[in-house]
N, C-alpha and C. Protein backbone atom coordinates (compact mmCIF):
# COMPACT_ATOMS: atom_id res chain seq x y z
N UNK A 1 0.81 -1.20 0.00
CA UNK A 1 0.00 0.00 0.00
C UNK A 1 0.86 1.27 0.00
N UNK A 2 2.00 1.20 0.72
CA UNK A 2 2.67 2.42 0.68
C UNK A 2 3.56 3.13 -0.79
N UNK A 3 3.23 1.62 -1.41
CA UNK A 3 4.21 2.38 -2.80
C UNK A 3 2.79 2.68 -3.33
N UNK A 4 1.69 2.54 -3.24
CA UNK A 4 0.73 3.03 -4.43
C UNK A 4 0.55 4.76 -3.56
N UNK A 5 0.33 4.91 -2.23
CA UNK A 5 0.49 6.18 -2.17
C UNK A 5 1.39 6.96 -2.33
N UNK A 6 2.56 6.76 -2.56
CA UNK A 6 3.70 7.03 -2.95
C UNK A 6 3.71 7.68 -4.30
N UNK A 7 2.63 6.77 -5.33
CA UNK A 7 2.58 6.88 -6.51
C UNK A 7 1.48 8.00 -6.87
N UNK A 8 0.88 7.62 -5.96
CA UNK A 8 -0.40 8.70 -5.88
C UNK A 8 0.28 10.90 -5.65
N UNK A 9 0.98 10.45 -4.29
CA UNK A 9 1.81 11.73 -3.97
C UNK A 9 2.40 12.61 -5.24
N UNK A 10 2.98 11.57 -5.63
CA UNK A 10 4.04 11.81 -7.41
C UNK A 10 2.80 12.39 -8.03
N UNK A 11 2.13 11.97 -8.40
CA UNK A 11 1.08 12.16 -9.70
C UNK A 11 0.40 13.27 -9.26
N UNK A 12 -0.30 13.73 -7.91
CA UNK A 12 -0.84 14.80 -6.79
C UNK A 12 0.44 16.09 -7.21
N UNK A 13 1.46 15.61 -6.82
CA UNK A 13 2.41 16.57 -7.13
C UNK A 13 2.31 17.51 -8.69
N UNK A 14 2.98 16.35 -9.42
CA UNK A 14 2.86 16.74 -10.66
C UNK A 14 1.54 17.53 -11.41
N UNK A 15 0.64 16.60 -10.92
CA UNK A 15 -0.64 17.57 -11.44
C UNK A 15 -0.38 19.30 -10.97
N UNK A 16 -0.29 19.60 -9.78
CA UNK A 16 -0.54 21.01 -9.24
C UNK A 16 0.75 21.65 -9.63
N UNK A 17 1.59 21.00 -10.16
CA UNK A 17 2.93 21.71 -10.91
C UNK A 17 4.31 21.59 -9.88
N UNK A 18 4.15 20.82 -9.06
CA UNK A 18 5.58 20.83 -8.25
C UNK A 18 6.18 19.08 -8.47
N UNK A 19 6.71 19.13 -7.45
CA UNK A 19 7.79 18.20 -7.70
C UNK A 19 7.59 17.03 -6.78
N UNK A 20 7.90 15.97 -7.10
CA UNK A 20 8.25 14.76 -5.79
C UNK A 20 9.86 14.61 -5.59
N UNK A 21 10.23 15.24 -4.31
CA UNK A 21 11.51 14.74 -3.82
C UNK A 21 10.99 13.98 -2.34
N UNK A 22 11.90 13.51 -2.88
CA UNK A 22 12.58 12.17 -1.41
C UNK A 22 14.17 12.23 -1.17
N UNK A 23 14.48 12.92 -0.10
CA UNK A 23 15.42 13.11 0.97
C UNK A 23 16.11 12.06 1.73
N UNK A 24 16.91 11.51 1.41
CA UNK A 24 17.59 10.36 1.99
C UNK A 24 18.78 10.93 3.15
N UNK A 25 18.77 10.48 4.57
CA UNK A 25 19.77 11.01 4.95
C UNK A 25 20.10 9.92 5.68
N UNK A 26 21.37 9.99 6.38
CA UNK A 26 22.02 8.84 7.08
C UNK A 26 21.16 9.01 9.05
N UNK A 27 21.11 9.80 9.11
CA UNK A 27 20.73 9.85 10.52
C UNK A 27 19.39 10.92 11.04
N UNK A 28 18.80 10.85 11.94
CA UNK A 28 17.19 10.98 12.47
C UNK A 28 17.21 12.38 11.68
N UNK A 29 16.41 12.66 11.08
CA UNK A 29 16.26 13.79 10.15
C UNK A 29 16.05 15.38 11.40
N UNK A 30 17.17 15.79 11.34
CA UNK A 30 17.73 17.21 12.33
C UNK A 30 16.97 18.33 11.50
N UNK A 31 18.06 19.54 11.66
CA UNK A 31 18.05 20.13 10.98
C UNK A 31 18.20 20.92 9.96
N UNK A 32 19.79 19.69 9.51
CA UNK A 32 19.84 19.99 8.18
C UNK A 32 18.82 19.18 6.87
N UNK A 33 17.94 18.12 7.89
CA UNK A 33 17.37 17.61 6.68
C UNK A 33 16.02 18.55 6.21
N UNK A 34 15.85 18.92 7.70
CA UNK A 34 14.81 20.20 7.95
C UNK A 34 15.31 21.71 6.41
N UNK A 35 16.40 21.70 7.02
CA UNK A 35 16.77 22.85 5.88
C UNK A 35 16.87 22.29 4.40
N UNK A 36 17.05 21.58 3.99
CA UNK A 36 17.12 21.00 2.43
C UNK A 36 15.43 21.31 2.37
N UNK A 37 14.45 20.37 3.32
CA UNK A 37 13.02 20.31 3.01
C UNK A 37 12.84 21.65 2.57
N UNK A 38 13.27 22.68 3.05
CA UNK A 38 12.91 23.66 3.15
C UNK A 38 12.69 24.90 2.18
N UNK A 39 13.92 23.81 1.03
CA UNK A 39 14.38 24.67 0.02
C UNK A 39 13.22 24.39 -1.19
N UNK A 40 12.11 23.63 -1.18
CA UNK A 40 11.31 23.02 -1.90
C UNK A 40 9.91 24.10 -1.84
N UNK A 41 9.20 24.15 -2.87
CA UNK A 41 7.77 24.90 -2.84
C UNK A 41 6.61 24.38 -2.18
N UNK A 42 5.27 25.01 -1.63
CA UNK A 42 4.74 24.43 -1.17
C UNK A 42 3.62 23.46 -2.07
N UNK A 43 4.07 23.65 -3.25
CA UNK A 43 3.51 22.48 -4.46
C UNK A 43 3.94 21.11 -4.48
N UNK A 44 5.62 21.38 -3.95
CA UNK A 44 6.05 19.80 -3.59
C UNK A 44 6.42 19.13 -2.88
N UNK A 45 5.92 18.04 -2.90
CA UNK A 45 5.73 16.64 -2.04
C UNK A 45 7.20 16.50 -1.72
N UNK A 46 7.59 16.34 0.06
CA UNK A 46 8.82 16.25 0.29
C UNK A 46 8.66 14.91 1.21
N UNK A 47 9.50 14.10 1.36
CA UNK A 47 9.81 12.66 1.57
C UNK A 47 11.12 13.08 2.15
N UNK A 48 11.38 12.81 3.75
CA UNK A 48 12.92 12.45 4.32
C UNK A 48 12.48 10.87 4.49
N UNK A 49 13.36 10.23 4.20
CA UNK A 49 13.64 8.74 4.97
C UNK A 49 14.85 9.28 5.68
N UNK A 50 15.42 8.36 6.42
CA UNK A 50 16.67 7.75 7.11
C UNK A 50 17.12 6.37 6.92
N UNK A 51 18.02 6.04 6.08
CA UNK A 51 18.96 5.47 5.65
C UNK A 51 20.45 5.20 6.20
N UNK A 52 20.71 4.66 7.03
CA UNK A 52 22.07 4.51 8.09
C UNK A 52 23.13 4.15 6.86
N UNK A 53 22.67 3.52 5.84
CA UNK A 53 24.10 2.97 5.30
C UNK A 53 24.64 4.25 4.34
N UNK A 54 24.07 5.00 4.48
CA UNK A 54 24.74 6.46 3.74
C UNK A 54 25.53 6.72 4.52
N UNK A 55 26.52 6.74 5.89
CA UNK A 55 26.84 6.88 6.78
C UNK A 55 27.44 8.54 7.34
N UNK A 56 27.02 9.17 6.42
CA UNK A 56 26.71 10.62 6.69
C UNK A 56 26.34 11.36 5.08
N UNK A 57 25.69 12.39 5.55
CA UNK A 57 25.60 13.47 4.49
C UNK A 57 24.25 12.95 3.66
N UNK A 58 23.44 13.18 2.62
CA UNK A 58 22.48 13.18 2.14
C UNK A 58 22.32 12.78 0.58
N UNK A 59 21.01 11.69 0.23
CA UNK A 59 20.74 11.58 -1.25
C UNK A 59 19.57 12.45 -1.49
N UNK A 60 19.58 13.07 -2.79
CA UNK A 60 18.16 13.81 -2.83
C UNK A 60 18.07 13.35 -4.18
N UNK A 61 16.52 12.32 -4.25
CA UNK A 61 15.88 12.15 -5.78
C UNK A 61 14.72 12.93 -6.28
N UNK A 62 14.39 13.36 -7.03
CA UNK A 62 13.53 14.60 -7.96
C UNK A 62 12.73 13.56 -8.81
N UNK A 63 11.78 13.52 -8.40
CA UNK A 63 10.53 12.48 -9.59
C UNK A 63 11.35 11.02 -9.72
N UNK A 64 11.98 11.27 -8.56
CA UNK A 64 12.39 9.61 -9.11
C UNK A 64 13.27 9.12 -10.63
N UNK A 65 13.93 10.34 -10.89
CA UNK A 65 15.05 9.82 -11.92
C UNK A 65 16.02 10.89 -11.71
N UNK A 66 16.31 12.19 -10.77
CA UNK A 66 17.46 12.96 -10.93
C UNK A 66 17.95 12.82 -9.57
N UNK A 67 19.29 12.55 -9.64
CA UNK A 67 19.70 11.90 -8.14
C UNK A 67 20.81 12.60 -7.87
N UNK A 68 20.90 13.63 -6.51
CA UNK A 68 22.31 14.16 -6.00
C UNK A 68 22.45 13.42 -4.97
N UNK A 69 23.14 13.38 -5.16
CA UNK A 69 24.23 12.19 -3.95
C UNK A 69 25.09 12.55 -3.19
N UNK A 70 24.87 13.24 -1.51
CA UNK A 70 26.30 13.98 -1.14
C UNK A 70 26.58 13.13 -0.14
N UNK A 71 25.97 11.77 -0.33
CA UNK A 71 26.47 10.96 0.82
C UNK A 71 27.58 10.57 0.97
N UNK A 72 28.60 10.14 2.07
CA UNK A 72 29.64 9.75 2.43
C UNK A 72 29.95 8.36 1.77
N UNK A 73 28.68 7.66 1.83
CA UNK A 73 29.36 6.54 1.24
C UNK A 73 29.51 6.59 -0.45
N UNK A 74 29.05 7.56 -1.17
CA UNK A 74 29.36 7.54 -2.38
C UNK A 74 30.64 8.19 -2.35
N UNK A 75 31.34 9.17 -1.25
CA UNK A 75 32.73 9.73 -1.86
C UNK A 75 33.58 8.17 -1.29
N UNK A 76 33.39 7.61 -0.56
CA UNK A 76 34.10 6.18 -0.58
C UNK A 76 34.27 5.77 -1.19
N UNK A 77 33.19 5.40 -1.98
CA UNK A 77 33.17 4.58 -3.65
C UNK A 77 33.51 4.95 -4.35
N UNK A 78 33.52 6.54 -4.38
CA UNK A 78 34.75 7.32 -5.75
C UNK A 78 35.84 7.43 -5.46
N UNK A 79 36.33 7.34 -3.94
CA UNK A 79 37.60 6.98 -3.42
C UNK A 79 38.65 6.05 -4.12
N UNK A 80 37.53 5.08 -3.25
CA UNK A 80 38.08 3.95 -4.15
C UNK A 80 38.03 2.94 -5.31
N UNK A 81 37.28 3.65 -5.92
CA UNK A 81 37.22 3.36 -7.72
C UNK A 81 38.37 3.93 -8.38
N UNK A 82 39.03 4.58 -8.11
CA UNK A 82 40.03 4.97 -8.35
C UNK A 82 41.60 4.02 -8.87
């Protein structure tokens, strides 16, 4: 049930002209997750989860296909892809 409202939110969004983001952060959403939410209109649908294996810093997805990634564990992985 929660992914069809999920789907519903998206489509709610989109209709009235804003956006669906979902806020990924590594730990209990403070107030920097507070401040990212913040940066969003009141047209769009904002989503924090908490996600521990990001192990600091934040993912932010936009409709579900544009993805910034300032999590810690992705500079690991570009670390060490290297």
């Amino acid at each position: 049930h929660e992914k069809i409202s999920l789907e519903i939110e998206k489509l709610m969004s989109k209709k009235d002209g804003g956006i669906f983001a979902s806020i990924e952060v590594a730990k209990k959403a403070g107030a920097a997750a507070k401040k990212l939410a913040g940066l969003f209109s009141e047209k769009d649908v904002v989503k924090i989860n908490i996600l521990p294996e990001l192990l600091a810093g934040a993912r932010i997805l936009i409709n579900g296909e544009r993805e910034f990634d300032f999590s810690f564990k992705r500079r690991l992985k570009d670390l060490f892809a290297k």
